[in-house]
Every structure is written in C-alpha cells, then in structure tokens.
Protein backbone atom coordinates (compact mmCIF):
# COMPACT_ATOMS: atom_id res chain seq x y z
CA UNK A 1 0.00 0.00 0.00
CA UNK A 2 1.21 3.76 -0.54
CA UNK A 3 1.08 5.30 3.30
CA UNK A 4 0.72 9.01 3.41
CA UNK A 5 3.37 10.33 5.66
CA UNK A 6 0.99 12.12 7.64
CA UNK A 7 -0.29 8.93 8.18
CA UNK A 8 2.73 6.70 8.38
CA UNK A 9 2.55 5.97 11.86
CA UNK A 10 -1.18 5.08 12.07
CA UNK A 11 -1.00 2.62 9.24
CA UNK A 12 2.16 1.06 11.17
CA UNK A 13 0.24 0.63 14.04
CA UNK A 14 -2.85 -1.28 12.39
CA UNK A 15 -0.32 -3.40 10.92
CA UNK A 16 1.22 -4.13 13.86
CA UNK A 17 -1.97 -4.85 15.50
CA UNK A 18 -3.37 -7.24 12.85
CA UNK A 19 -0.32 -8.90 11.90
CA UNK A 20 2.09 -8.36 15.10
CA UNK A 21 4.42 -6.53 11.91
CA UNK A 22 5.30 -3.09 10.71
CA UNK A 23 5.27 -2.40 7.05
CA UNK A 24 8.59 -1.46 5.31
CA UNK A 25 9.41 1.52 3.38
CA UNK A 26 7.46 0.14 0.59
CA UNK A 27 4.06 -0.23 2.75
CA UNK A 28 4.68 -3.90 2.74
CA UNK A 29 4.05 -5.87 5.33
CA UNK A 30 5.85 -9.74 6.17
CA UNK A 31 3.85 -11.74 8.49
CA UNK A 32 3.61 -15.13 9.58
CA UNK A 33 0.35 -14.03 10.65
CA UNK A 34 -3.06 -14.51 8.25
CA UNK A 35 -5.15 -11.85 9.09
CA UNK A 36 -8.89 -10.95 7.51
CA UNK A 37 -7.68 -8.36 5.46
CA UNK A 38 -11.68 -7.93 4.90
CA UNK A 39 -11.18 -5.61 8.20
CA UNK A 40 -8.38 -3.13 7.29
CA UNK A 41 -9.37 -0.26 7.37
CA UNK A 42 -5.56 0.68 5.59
CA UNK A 43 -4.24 -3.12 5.26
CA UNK A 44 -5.23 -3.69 1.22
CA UNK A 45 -4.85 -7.53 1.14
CA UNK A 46 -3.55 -10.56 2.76
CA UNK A 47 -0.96 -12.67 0.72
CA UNK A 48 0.15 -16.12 0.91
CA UNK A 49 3.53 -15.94 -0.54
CA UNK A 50 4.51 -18.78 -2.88
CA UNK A 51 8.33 -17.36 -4.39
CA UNK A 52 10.30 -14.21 -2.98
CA UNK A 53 13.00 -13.63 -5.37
CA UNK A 54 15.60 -11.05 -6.82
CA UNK A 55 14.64 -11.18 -10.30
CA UNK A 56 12.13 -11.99 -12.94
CA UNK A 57 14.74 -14.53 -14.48
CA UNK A 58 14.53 -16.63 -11.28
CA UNK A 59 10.73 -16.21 -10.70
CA UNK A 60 10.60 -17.78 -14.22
CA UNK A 61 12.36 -20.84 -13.06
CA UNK A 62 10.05 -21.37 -10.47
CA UNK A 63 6.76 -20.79 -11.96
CA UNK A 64 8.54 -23.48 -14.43
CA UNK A 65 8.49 -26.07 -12.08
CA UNK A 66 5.25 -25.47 -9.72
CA UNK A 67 3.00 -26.43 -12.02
CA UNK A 68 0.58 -23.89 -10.71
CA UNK A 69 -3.28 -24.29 -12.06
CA UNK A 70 -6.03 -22.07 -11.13
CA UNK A 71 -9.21 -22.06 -13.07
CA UNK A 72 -10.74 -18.20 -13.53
CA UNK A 73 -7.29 -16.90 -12.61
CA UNK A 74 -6.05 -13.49 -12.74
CA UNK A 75 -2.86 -12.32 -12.30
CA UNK A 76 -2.15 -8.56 -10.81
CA UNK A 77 1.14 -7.11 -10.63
CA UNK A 78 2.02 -4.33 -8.44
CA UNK A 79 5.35 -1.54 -8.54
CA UNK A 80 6.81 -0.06 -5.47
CA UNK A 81 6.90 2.23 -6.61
CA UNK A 82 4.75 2.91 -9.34
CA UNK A 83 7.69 4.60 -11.43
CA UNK A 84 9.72 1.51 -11.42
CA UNK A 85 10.64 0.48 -15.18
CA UNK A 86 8.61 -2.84 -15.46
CA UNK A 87 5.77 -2.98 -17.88
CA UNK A 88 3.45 -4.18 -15.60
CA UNK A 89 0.63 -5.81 -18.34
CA UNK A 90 3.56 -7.86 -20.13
CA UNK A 91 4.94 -8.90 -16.46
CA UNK A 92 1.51 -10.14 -15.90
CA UNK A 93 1.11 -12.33 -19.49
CA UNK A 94 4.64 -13.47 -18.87
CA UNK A 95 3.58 -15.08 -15.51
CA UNK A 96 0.08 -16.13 -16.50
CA UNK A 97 1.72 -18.35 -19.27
CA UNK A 98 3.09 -20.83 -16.64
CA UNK A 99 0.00 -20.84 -15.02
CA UNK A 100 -2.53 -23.62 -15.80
CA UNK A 101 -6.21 -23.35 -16.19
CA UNK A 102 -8.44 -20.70 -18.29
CA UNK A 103 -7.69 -17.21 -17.11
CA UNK A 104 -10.52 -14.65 -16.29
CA UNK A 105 -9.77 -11.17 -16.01
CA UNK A 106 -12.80 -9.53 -15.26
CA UNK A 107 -14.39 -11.45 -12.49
CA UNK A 108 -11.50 -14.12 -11.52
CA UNK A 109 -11.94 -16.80 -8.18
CA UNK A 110 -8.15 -16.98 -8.14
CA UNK A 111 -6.00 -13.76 -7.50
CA UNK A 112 -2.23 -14.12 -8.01
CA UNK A 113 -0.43 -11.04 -6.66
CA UNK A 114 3.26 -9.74 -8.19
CA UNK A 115 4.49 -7.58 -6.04
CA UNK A 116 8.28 -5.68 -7.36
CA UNK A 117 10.25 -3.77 -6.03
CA UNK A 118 13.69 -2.61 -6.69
CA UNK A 119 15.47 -5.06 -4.43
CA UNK A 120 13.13 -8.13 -4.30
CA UNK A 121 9.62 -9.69 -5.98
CA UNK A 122 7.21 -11.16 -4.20
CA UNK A 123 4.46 -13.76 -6.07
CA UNK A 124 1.78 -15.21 -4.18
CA UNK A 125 -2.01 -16.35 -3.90
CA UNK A 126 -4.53 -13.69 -2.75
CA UNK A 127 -6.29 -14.77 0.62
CA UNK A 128 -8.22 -11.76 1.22
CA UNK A 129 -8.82 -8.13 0.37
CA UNK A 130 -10.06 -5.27 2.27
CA UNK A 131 -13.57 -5.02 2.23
CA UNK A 132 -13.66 -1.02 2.45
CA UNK A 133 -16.77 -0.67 4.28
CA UNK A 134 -15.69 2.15 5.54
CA UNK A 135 -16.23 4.28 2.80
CA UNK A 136 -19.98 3.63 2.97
CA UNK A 137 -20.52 4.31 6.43
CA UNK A 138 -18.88 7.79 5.69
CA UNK A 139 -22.30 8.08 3.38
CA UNK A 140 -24.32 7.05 6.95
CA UNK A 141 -27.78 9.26 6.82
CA UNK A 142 -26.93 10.61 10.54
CA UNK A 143 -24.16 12.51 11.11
CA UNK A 144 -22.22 15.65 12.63
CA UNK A 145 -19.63 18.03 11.75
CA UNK A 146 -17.26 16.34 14.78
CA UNK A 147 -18.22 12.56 13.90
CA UNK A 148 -15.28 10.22 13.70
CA UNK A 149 -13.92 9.36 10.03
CA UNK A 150 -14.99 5.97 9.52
CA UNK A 151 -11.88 4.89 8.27
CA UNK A 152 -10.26 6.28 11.32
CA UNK A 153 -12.85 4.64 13.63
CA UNK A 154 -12.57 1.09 12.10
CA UNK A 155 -8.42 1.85 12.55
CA UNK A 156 -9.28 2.43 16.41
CA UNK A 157 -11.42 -0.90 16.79
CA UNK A 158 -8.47 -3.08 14.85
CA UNK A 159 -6.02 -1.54 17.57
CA UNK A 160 -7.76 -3.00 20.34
CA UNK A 161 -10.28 -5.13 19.94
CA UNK A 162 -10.78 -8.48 17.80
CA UNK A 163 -14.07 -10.68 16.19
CA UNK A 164 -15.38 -12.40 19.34
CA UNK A 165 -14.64 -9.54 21.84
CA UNK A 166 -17.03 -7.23 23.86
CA UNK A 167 -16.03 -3.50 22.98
CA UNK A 168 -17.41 -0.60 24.40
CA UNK A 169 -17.97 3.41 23.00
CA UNK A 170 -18.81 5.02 25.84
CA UNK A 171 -19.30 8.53 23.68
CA UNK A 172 -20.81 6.92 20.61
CA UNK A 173 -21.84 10.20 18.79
CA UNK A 174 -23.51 9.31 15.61
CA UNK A 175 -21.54 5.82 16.03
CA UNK A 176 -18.76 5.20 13.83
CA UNK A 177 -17.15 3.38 16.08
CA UNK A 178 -19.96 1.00 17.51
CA UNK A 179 -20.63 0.43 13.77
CA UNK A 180 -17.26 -0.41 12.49
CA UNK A 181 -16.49 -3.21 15.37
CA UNK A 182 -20.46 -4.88 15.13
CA UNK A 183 -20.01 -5.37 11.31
CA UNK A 184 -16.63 -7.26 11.58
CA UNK A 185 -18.30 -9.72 14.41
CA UNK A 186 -17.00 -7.83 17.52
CA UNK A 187 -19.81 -7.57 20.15
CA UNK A 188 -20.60 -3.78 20.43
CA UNK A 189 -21.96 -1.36 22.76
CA UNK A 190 -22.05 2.22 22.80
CA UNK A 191 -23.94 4.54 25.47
CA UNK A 192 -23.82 8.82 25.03
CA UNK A 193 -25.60 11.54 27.84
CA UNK A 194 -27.42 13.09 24.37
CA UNK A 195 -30.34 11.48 23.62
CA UNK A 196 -30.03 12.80 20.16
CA UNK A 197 -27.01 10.96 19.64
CA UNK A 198 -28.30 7.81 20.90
CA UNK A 199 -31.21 8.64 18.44
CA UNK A 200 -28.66 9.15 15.59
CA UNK A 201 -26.35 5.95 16.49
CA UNK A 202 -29.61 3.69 16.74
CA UNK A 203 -30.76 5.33 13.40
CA UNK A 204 -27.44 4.54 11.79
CA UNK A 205 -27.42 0.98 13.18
CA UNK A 206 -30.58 0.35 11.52
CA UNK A 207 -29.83 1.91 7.98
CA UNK A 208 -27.03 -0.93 7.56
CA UNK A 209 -28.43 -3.79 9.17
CA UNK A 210 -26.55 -3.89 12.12
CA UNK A 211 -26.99 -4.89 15.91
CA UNK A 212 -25.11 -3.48 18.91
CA UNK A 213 -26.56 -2.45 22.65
CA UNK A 214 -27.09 0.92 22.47
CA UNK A 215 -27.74 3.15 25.72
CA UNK A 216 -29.26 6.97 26.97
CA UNK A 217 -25.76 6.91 29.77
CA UNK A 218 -23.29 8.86 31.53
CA UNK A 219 -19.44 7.83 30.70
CA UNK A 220 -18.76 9.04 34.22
CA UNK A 221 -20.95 6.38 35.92
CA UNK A 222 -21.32 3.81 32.94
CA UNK A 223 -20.24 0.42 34.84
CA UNK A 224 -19.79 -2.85 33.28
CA UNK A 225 -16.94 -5.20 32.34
CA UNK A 226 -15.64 -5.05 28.27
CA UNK A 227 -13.11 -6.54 26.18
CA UNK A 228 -12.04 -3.63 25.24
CA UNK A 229 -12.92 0.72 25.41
CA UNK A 230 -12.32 2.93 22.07
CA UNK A 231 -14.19 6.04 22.00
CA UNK A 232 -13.18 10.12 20.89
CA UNK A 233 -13.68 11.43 24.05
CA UNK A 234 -15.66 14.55 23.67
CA UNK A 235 -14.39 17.91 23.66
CA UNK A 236 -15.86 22.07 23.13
CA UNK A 237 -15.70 25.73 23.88
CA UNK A 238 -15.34 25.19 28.10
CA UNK A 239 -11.94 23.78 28.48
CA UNK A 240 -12.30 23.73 32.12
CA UNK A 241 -15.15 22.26 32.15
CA UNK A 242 -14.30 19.66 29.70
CA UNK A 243 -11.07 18.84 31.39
CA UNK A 244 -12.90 17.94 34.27
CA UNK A 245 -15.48 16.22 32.33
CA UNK A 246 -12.85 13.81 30.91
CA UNK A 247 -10.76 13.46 33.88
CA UNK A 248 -14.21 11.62 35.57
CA UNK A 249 -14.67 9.70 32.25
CA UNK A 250 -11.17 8.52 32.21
CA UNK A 251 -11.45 8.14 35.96
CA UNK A 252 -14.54 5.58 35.81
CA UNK A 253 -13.48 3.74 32.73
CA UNK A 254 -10.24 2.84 33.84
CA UNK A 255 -11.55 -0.38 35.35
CA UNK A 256 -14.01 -1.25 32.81
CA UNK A 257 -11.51 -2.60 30.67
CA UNK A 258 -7.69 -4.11 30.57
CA UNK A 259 -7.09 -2.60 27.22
CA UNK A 260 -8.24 1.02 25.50
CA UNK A 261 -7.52 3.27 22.65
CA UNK A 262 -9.16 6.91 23.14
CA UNK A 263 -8.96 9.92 20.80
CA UNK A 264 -8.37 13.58 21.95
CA UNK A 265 -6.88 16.72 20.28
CA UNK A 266 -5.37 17.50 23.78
CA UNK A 267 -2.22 16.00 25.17
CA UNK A 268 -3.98 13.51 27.94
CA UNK A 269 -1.02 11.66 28.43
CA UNK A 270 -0.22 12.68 32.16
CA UNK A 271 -3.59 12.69 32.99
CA UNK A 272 -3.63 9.02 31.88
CA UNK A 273 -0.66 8.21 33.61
CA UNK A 274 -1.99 10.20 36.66
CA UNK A 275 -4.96 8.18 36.50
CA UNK A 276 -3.37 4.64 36.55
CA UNK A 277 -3.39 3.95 32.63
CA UNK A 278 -0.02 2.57 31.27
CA UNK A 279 0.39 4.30 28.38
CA UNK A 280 1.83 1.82 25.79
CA UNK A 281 1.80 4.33 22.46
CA UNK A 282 0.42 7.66 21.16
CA UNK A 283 -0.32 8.25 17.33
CA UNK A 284 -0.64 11.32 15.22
CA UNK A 285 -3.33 12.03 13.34
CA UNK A 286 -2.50 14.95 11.86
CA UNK A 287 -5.34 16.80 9.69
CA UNK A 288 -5.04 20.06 8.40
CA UNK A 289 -4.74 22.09 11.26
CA UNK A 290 -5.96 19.54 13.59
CA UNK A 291 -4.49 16.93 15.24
CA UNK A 292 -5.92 14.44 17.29
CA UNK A 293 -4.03 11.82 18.88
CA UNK A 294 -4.90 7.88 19.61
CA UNK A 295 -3.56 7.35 23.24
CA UNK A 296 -3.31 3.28 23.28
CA UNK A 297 -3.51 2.20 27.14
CA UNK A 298 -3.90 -1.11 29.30
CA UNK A 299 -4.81 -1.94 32.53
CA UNK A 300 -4.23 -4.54 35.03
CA UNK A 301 -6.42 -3.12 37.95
CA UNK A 302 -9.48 -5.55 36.81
C-alpha cells in the first residue's frame, strides 16, 4: 500500500496490531500471521507468498516447475513504486503463461499477486482483500460536523479489539465506532448523555443492518466489564469544564476494561498516567490544522 506520511505511523500501528508486523518503506508488510484483510481499514490484502525472489529470471524458473493451475485466474502485478521500469501488463502475461487453467480477467476466483520492487519480488495467492466498508458508512444518513472518520474509527477498533470480543464506546456520537467493530463480528456497545445521539447511532445501526446495545448513559458512571474501550472522548468551547469532564470519564473507565484506545486533540497523556493507565503508544493524526491523537492504554487493575 502507498502510506501518506501524515499517516505513516497510524497505518504502522494497524499493521502491527493485525499482523504483530510493521510495514517497510514500501508499505509492505511480512507476516507469519493470516489476518482478515476484509477488516483493514488501511491493510489492502492478505498474501500467501509462494516465491520471494531477486529477479524476474529466477521467478521464471520457479513458476517453471510449480505447475501452478487455477481455473478463472487473474494475475495482478504491483510496482513499489509505481515509477519503477517494469511494464506491468507484459509482467503479468509473462507469468500467466506458466500458469494452468483458463484465465478470467474480469471477475476471476483466483487472484495471483506480483508484487516488485527494486530489491526483491514477491508472487503469491490472494487470501483476502479489504472489504472497504468504511467508505460507505462515511455516506451514513446521521451525522455531525465532529463525527469520527470511519476509516479512522474502524483503525481504532483493529487496535484494540478483535471478532469475538465485547467492545465498548462510551461517547458513541452518531456511532462510527460502535458500527465499524459490530459489522466485523465484535460484540458492540455504545452509550452517550445526548439522547439525540443515541437517536442518531440507533438510526445509523438500523440503515445498515446492524446490531449493537445501544444506551441513553453517563461515561462518568457507565459500569460494566468489556473486552475492550475505544471512544473520541468529547471535547468544546469550556476547556475547564471539559477537562474535568474527561478526567471523571477517564477516571470511571479505567476499570471497565484491561485494554483502551481513546482519541483527543489534547495531550492527555499525564492525565492518563496520573490516573493509573499505562500508556503503551500515542499516534498522530494529523489533519489540516488539527491533530488528534490515539492514546493506546492497558490496565491490570481488573
């Protein structure tokens, strides 16, 4: 994948979530991890890698002798980076032609990705590609002019939570975030003090099919015991006030969880720290002029 610098260390740290790897220079990641790539929200695919070599010469030889067949095949090839002098279409036919089976180029069953790069080539069998749901829920019929990105929200649920886990928003807005984790099988809940917002997050739910507990509740007092917490803790004109506001919401979540990823355009580190949090990373996410920040914590004290 290309990673926008601004981004660079966001997209590292879903790939090091999901895969337990960083990405290289390139935006390639090596893994002995499978991961759904269906759930990236910046992972593109997930690869099984059949030859890594340094040349086309020597990829030859060994598409020679694996006697690879795939009905409805397809093969893509991919430059990192896109200026590199390899005609990309004749790569492709030149690969294909050791390749059993009827090729289909339009709607194929069978992916086989080329990757190239200056110093190595990677060929391999396509396991799974991102489903980029994300992009639709941006389109979701409620919404305000501080909602989460979706992409961004589905990024928070892959740092912290998995399919099978309980996960909890505890300022669920229009809910990006409850959304994001309940389509990709992790149980969701999400609570807000605006009724309007619960309104909107139930609303949204419903528009896309999707089921998560959704409840008129006070982050301060919510109680309960989750998987995991990922919410953009909320933030306006009364910094006072709203310093004090999150200092009890960090204060009363601290317990509800052993692991948490929470969004604020202040530096809340201290506070966290203050508070009992470890604080294992903080990420960027630089916008413009804005710039929130993704404070990853855990928790023992459960």
């Amino acid at each position: 994948m290309a990673i926008p610098f601004q981004q660079s260390e966001l997209v590292s740290a879903e790939s090091v979530a999901l895969t337990d790897a960083a990405p290289d220079a390139h935006g390639i990641t090596i893994s002995d991890i499978c991961v759904d790539a269906r759930r990236g929200a910046h992972l593109k695919n997930c690869t099984e890698i059949l030859f890594e070599t340094s040349s086309v010469s020597e990829l030859c030889v060994h598409l020679r002798s694996a006697d690879l067949y795939a009905d409805d095949f397809r093969v893509s090839v991919v430059k990192k980076p896109r200026s590199l002098d390899v005609d990309s279409m004749e790569l492709a036919r030149e690969i294909g032609s050791f390749i059993g089976g009827k090729p289909n180029l339009s709607s194929p069953q069978v992916v086989f990705l080329t990757v190239v790069t200056s110093e190595k080539i990677w060929f391999g069998r396509v396991l799974s590609n991102s489903d980029g749901i994300w992009q639709e829920y941006n389109q979701r019929p409620y919404v305000t002019s501080s909602s989460l990105p979706a992409r961004l929200a589905l990024t928070l649920v892959n740092l912290v939570a998995s399919p099978g886990e309980h996960l909890l928003d505890p300022c669920c807005g229009t809910g990006t975030i409850v959304m994001s984790a309940a389509y990709y099988g992790i149980r969701a809940s999400g609570a807000d003090i605006n009724p309007r917002m619960v309104g909107a997050t139930t609303k949204n739910l419903q528009h896309y099919g999707l089921k998560a507990d959704i409840r008129l509740e006070d982050a301060r007092i919510i109680e309960g015991k989750f998987d995991a917490v990922a919410t953009d803790l909320p933030y306006g004109i009364s910094l006072v006030k709203d310093t004090v506001a999150t200092a009890e919401i960090l204060t009363n979540l601290r317990t509800c969880s052993p692991k948490a990823a929470f969004i604020d355009t202040r530096d809340i580190s201290q506070q966290l720290i203050d508070l009992g949090y470890r604080v294992e990373t903080i990420i960027p996410v630089p916008k413009l002029r804005l710039i929130r920040r993704i404070f990853i914590t855990s928790n023992d004290d459960q």
